[in-house]
Protein backbone atom coordinates (compact mmCIF):
# COMPACT_ATOMS: atom_id res chain seq x y z
CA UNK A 1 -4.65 127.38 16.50
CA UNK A 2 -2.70 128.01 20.00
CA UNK A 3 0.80 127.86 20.18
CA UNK A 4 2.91 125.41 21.87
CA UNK A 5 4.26 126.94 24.92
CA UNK A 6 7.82 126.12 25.79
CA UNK A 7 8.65 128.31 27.99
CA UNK A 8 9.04 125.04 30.66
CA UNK A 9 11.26 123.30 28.83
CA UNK A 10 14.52 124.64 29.66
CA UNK A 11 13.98 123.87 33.22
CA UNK A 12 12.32 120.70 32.66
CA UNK A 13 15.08 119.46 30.38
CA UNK A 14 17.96 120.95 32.59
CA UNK A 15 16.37 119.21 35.47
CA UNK A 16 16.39 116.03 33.96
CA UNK A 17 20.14 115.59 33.00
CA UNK A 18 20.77 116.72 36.48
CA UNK A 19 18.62 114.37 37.49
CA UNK A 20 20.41 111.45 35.12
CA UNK A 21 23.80 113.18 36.35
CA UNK A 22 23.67 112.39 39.81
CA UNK A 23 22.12 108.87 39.62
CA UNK A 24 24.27 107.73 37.18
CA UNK A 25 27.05 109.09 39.74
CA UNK A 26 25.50 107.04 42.42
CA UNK A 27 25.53 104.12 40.68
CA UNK A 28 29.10 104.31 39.66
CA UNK A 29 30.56 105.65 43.53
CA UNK A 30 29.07 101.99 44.22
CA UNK A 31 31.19 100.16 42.27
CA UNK A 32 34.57 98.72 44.25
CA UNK A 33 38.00 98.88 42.27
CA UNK A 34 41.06 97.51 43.04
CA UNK A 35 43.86 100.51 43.53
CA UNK A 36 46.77 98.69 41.76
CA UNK A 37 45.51 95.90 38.71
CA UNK A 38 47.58 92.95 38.72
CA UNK A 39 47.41 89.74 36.23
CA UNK A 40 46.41 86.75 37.32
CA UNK A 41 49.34 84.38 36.94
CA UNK A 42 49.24 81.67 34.20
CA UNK A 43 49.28 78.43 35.34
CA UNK A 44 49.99 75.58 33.38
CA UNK A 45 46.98 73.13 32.51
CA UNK A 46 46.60 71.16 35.75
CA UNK A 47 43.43 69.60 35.38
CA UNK A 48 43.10 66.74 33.06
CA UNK A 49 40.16 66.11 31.55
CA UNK A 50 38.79 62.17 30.92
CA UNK A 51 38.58 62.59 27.07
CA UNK A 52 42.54 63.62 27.46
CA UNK A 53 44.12 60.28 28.31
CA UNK A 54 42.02 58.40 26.13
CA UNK A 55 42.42 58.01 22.88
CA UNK A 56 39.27 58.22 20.76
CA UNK A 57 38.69 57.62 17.08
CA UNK A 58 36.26 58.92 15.25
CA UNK A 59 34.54 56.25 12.86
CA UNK A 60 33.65 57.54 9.31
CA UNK A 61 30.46 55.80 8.38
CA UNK A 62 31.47 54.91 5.06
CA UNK A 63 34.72 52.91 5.97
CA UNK A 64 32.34 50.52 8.43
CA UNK A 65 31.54 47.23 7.29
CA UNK A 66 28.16 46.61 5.94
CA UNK A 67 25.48 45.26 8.19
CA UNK A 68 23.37 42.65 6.23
């Protein structure tokens, strides 16, 4: 039975996080961050929504009259 030869697979394996290494690199250098963070101010609830200035009321079924 002939023996498995891995004699390749340092290289092969070395190349391969290299490989991994400098796209994942690429990928991040594309990426655009802002140098100083800041928090977006909190504005108070300016839009108003129809449902807001109404008042609904929801109708339990078993309170409605009967329909005959």
């Amino acid at each position: 039975m002939p023996q498995l030869d891995t004699s390749t697979w340092f290289t092969t394996i070395s190349s391969m996080i290299l490989a991994l290494f400098i796209i994942f690199h690429l990928k991040v250098s594309k990426l655009n961050y802002s140098l100083s963070p800041t928090s977006k101010p909190l504005s108070e609830h300016d839009r108003t929504n129809p449902w807001e200035s109404k008042w609904t009321k929801i109708y339990s079924p078993l309170l409605l009259p009967l329909r005959s």
